[in-house]
C-alpha atoms as a PDB file:
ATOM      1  CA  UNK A   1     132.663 140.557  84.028  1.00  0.00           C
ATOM      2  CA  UNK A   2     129.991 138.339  86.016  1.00  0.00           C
ATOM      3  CA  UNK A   3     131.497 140.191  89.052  1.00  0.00           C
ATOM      4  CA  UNK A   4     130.248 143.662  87.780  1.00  0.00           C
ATOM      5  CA  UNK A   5     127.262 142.224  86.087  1.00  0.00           C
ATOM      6  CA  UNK A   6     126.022 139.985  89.267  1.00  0.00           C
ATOM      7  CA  UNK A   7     122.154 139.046  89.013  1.00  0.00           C
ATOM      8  CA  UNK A   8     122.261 138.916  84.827  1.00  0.00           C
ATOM      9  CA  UNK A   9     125.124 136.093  84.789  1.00  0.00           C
ATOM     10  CA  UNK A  10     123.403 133.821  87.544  1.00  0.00           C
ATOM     11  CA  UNK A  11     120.318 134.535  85.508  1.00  0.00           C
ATOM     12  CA  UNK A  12     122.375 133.357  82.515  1.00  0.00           C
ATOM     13  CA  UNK A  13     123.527 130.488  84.096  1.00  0.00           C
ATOM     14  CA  UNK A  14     120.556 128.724  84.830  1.00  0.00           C
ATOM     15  CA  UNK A  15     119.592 126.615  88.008  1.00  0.00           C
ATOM     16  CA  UNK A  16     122.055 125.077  89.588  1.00  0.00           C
ATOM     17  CA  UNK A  17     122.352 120.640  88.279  1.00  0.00           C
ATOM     18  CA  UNK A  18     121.428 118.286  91.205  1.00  0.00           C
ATOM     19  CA  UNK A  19     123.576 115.506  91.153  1.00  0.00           C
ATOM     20  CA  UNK A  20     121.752 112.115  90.441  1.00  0.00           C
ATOM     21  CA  UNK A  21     123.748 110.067  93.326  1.00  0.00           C
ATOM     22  CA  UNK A  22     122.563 107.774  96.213  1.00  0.00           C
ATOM     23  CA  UNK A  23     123.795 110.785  98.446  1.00  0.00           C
ATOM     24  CA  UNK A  24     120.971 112.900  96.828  1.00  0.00           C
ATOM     25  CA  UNK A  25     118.132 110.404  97.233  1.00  0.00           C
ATOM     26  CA  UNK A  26     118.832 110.177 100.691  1.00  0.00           C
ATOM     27  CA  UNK A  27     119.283 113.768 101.235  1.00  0.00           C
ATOM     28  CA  UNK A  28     115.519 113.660 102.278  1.00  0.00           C
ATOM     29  CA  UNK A  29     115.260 110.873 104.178  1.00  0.00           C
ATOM     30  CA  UNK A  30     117.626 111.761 106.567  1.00  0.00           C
ATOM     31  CA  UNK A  31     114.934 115.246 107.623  1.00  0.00           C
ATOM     32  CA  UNK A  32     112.709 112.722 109.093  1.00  0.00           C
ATOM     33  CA  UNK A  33     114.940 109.489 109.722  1.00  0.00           C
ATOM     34  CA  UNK A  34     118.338 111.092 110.482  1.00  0.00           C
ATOM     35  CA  UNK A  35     121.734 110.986 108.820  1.00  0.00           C
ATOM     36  CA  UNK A  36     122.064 107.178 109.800  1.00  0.00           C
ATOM     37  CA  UNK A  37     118.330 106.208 109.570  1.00  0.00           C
ATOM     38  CA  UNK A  38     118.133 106.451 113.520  1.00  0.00           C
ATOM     39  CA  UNK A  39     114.870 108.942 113.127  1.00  0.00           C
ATOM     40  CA  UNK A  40     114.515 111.846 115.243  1.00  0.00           C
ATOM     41  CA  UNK A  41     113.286 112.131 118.991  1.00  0.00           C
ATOM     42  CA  UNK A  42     109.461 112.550 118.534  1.00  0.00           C
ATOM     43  CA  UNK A  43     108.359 109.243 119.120  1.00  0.00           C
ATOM     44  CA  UNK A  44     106.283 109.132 115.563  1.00  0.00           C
ATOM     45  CA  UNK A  45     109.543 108.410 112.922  1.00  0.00           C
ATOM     46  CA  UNK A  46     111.200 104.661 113.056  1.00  0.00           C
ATOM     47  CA  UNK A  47     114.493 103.626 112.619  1.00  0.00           C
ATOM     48  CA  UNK A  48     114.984 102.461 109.338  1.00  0.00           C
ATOM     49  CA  UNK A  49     118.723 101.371 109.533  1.00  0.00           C
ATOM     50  CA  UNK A  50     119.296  97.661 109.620  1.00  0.00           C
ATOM     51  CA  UNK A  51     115.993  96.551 108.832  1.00  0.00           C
ATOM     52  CA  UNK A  52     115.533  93.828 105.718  1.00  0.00           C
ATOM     53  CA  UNK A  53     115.934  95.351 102.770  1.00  0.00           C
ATOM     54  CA  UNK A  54     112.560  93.611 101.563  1.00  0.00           C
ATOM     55  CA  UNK A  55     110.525  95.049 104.096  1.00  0.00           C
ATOM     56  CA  UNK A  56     111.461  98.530 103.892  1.00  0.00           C
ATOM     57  CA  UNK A  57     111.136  97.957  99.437  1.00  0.00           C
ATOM     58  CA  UNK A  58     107.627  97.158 100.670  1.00  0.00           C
ATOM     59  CA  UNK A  59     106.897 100.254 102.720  1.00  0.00           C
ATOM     60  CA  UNK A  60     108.700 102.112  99.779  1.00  0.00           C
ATOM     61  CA  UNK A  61     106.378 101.045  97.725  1.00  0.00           C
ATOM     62  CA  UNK A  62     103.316 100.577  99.923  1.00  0.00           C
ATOM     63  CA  UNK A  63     103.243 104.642  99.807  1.00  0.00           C
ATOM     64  CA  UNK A  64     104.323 105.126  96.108  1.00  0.00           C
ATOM     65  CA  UNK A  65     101.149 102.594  95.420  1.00  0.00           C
ATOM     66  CA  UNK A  66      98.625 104.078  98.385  1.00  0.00           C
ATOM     67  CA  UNK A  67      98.829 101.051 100.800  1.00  0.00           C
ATOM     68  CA  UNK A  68     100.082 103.652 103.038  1.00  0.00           C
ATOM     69  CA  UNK A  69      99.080 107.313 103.243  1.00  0.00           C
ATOM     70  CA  UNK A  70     101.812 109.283 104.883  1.00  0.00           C
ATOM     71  CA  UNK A  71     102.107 112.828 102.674  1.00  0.00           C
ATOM     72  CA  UNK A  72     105.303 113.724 103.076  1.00  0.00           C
ATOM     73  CA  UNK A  73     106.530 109.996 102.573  1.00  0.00           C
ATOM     74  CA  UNK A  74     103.901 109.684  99.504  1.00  0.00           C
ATOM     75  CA  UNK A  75     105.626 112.983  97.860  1.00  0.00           C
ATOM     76  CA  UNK A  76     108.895 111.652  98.476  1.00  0.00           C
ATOM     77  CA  UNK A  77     108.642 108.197  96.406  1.00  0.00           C
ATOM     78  CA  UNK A  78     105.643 109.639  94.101  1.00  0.00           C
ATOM     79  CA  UNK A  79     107.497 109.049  90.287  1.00  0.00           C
ATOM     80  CA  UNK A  80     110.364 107.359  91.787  1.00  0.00           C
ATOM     81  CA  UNK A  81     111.685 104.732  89.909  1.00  0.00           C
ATOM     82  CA  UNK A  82     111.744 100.934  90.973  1.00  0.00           C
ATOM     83  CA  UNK A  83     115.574 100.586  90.774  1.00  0.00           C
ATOM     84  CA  UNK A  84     115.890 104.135  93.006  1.00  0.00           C
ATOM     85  CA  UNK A  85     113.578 102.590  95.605  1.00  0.00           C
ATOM     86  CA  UNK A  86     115.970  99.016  95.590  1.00  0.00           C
ATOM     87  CA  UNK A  87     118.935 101.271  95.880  1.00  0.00           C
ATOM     88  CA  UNK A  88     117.433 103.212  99.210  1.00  0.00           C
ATOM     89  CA  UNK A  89     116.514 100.205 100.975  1.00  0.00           C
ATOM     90  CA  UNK A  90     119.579  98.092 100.173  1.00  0.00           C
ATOM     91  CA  UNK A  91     121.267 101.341 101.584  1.00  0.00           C
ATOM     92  CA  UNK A  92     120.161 101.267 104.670  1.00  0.00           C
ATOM     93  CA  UNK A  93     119.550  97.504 105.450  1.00  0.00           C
ATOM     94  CA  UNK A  94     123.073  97.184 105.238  1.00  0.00           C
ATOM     95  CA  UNK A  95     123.463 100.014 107.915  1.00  0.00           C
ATOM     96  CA  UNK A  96     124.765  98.073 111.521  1.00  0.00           C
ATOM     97  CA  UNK A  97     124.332 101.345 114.189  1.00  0.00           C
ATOM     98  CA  UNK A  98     123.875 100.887 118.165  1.00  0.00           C
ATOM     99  CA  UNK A  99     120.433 101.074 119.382  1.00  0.00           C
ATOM    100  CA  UNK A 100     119.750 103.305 122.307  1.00  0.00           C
ATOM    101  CA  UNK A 101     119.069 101.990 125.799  1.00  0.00           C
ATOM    102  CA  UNK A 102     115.549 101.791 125.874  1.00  0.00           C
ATOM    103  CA  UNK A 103     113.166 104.605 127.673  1.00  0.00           C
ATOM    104  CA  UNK A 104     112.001 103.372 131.438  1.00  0.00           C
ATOM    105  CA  UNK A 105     108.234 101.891 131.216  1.00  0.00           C
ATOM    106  CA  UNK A 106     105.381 104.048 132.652  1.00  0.00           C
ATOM    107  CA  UNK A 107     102.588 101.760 132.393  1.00  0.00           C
ATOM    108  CA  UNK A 108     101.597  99.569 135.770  1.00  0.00           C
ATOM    109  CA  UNK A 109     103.262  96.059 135.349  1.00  0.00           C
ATOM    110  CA  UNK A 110      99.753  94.204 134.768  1.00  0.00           C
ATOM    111  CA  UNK A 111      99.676  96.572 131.762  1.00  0.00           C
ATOM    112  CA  UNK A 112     103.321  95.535 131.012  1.00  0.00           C
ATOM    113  CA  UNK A 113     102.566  91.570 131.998  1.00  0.00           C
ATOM    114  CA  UNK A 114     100.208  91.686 129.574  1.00  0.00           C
ATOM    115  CA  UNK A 115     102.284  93.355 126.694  1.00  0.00           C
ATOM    116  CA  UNK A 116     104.801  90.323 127.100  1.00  0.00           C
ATOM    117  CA  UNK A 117     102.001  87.854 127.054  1.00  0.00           C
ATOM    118  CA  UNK A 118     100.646  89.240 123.515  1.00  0.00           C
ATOM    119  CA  UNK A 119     104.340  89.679 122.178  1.00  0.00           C
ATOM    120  CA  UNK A 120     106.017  86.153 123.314  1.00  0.00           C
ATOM    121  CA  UNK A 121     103.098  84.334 123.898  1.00  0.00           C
ATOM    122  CA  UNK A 122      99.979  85.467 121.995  1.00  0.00           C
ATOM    123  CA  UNK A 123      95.826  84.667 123.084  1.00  0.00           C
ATOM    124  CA  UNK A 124      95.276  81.271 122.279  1.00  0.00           C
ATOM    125  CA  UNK A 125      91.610  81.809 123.120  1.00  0.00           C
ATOM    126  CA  UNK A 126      91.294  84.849 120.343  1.00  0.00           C
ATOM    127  CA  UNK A 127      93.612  82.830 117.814  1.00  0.00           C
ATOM    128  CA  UNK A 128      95.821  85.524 118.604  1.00  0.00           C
ATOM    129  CA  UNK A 129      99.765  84.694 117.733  1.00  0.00           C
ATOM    130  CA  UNK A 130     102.315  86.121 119.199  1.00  0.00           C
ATOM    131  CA  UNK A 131     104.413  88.846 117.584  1.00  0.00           C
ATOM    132  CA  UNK A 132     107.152  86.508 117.699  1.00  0.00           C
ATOM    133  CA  UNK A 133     105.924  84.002 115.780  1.00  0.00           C
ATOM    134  CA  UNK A 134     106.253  85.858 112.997  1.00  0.00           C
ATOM    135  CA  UNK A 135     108.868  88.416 113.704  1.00  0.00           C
ATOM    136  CA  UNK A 136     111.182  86.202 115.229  1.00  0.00           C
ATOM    137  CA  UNK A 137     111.794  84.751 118.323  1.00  0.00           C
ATOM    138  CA  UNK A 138     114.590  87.489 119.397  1.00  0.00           C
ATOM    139  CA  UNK A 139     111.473  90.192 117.757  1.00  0.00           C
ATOM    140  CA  UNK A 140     114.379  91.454 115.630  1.00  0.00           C
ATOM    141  CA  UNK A 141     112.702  90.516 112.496  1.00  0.00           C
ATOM    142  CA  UNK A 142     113.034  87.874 109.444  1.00  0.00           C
ATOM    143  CA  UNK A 143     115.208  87.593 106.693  1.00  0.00           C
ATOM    144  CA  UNK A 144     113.858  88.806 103.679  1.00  0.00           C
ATOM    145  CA  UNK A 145     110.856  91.119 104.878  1.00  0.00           C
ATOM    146  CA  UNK A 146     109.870  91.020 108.175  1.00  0.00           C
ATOM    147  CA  UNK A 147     110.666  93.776 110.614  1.00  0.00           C
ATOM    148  CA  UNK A 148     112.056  93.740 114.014  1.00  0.00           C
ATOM    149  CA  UNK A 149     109.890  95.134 116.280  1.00  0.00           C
ATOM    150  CA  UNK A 150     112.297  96.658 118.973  1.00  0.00           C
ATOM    151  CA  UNK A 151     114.332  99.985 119.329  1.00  0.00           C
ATOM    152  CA  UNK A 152     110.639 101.651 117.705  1.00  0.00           C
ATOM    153  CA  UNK A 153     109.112 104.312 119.774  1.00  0.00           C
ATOM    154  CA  UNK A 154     106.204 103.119 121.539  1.00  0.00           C
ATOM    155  CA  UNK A 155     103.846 106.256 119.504  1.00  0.00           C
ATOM    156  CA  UNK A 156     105.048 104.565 116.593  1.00  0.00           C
ATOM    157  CA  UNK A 157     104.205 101.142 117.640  1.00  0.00           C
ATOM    158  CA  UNK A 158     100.701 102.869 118.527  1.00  0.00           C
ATOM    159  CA  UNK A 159     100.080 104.395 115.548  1.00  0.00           C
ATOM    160  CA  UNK A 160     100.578 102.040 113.400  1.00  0.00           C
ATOM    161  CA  UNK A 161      98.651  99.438 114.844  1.00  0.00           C
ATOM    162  CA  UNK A 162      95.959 101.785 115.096  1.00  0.00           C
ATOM    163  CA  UNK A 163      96.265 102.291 111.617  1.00  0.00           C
ATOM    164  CA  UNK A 164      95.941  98.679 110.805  1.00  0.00           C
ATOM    165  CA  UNK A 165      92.701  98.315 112.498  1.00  0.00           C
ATOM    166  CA  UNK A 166      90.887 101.349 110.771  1.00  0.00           C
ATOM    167  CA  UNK A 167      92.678 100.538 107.536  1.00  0.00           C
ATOM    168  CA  UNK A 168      94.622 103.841 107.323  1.00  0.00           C
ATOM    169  CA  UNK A 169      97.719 101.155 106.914  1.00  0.00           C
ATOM    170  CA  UNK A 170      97.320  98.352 104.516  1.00  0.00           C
ATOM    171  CA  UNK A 171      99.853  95.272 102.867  1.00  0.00           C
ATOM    172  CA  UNK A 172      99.512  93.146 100.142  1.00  0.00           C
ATOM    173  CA  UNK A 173      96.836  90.475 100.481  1.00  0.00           C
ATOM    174  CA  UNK A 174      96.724  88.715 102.750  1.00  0.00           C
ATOM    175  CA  UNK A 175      97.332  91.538 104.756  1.00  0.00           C
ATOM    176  CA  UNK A 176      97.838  89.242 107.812  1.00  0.00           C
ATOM    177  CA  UNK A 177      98.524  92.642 110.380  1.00  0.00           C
ATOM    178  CA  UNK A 178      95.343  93.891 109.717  1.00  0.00           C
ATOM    179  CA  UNK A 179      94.098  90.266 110.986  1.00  0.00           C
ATOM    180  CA  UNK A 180      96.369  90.641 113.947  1.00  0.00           C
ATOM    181  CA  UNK A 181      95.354  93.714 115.098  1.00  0.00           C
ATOM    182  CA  UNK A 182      91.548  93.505 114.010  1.00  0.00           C
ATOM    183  CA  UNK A 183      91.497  90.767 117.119  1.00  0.00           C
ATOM    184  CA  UNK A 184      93.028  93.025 119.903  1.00  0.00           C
ATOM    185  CA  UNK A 185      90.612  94.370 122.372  1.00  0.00           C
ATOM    186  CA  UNK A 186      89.937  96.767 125.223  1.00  0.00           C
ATOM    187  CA  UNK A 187      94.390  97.980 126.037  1.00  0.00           C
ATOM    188  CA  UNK A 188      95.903  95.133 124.016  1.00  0.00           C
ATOM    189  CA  UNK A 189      97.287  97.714 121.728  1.00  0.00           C
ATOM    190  CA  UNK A 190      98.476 100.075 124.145  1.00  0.00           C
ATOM    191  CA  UNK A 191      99.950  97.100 126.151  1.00  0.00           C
ATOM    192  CA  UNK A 192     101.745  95.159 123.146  1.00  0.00           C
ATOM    193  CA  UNK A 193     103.021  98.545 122.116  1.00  0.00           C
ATOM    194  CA  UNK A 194     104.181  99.699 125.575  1.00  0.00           C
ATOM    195  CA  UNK A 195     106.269  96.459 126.339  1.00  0.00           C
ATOM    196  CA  UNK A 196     108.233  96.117 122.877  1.00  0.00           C
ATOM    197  CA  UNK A 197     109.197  99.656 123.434  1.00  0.00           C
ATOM    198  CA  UNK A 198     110.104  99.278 126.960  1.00  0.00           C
ATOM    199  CA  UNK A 199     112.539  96.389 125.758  1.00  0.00           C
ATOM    200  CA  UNK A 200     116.534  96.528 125.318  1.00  0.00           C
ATOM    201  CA  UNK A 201     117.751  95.468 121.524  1.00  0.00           C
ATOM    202  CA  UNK A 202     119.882  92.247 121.873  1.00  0.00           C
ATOM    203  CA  UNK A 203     123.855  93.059 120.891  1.00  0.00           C
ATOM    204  CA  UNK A 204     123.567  91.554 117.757  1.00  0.00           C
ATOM    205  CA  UNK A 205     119.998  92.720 116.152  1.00  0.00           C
ATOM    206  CA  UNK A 206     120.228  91.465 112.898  1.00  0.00           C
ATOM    207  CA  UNK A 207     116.949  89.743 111.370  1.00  0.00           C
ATOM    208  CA  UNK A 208     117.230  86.076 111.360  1.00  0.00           C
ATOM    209  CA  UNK A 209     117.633  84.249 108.607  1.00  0.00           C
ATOM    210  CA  UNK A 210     114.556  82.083 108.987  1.00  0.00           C
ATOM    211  CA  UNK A 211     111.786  81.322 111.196  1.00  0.00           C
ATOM    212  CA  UNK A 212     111.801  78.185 113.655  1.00  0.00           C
ATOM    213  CA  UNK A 213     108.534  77.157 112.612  1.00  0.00           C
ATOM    214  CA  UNK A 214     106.496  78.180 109.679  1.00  0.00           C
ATOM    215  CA  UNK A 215     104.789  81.292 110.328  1.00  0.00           C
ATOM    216  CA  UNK A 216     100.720  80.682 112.262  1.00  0.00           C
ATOM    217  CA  UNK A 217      99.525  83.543 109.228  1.00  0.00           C
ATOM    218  CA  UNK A 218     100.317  83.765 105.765  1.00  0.00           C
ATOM    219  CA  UNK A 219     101.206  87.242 104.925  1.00  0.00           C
ATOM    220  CA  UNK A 220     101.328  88.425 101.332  1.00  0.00           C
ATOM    221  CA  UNK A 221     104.202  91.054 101.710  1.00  0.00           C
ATOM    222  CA  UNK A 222     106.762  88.326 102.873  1.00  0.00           C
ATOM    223  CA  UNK A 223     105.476  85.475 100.893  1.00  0.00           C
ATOM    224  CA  UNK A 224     107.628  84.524  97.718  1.00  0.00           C
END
């Protein structure tokens, strides 16, 4: 009968039920970040696979509570529950993919000279650490909520230092990046962001499990 009667029995039958699994929740991730959480080619999207599953809980809900103001990313989490936002991250921390042989630099190599100083070394004279003071020494990030700061596409690096230092981007207090990049002047952040993305990611790029040192800042979204 519904094959004579067409349009009437779909109208009968309602809208079709969306499945509550993982698979669904991630269903729109994956338009911006890929199937694996690689993110697509623009330059603007990170990879989200393999980072701590604390730190991208944070970002999940950095947008859900307006510490970040990304639209598409603030519609996606906007009403989602806390356990569904556990469940994505703990998804794709656990995700081990290759990274990508880094782009070739374009910058000159003072520009790139100085990039390395800021990352591995820092400005002593600005009280200026370096990146991997607190994001490890390998810059693959910290065990439970740091991020690693290669295999990111140097727009993305950009951007969201630039959005640190006019407080588009914000953490939980003490928001110790907006101290960081609130000190770097005239190229700093095009330099810092040029040489992380110019560099390979080590074989094994898993966060470490704990800093060498304690950290030079204290930073409210990875304190206990």
């Amino acid at each position: 009968m519904c094959a004579v009667a067409g349009a009437a029995c779909l109208a009968q039958a309602g809208p079709a039920a969306i499945e509550d699994t993982l698979a669904q929740r991630l269903a729109a991730c994956s338009t911006c970040h890929g199937k694996e959480g690689r993110a697509v080619g623009d330059g603007y999207r990170p990879r989200i696979a393999g980072k701590p599953a604390g730190y991208l809980l944070h970002q999940l809900q950095n947008f859900r509570d307006g510490r970040r103001a990304y639209g598409p990313m603030v519609t996606l989490v906007d009403g989602l529950p806390e356990s569904y936002l556990r469940e994505i991250a703990a998804h794709y921390a656990a995700l081990d993919l290759p990274y990508p042989a880094p782009p070739r630099a374009t910058e000159t190599p003072a520009v790139l000279a100085r990039g390395r100083q800021l990352a591995l070394q820092g400005d002593a004279a600005r009280q200026l650490p370096a990146c991997a003071a607190c994001h490890g020494v390998a810059l693959t990030g910290v065990q439970p909520a740091t991020p690693g700061l290669l295999g990111l596409p140097r727009d993305y690096l950009t951007g969201q230092l630039g959005a640190w230092l006019t407080g588009q981007r914000r953490a939980h207090a003490p928001d110790c990046m907006a101290e960081v990049s609130g000190k770097l002047e005239g190229g700093d952040l095009n330099a810092v962001s040029a040489w992380l993305a110019s560099q390979p990611v080590p074989v094994n790029a898993k966060a470490a499990a704990a800093l060498p040192a304690p950290a030079p800042l204290r930073c409210g979204s990875v304190m206990p």
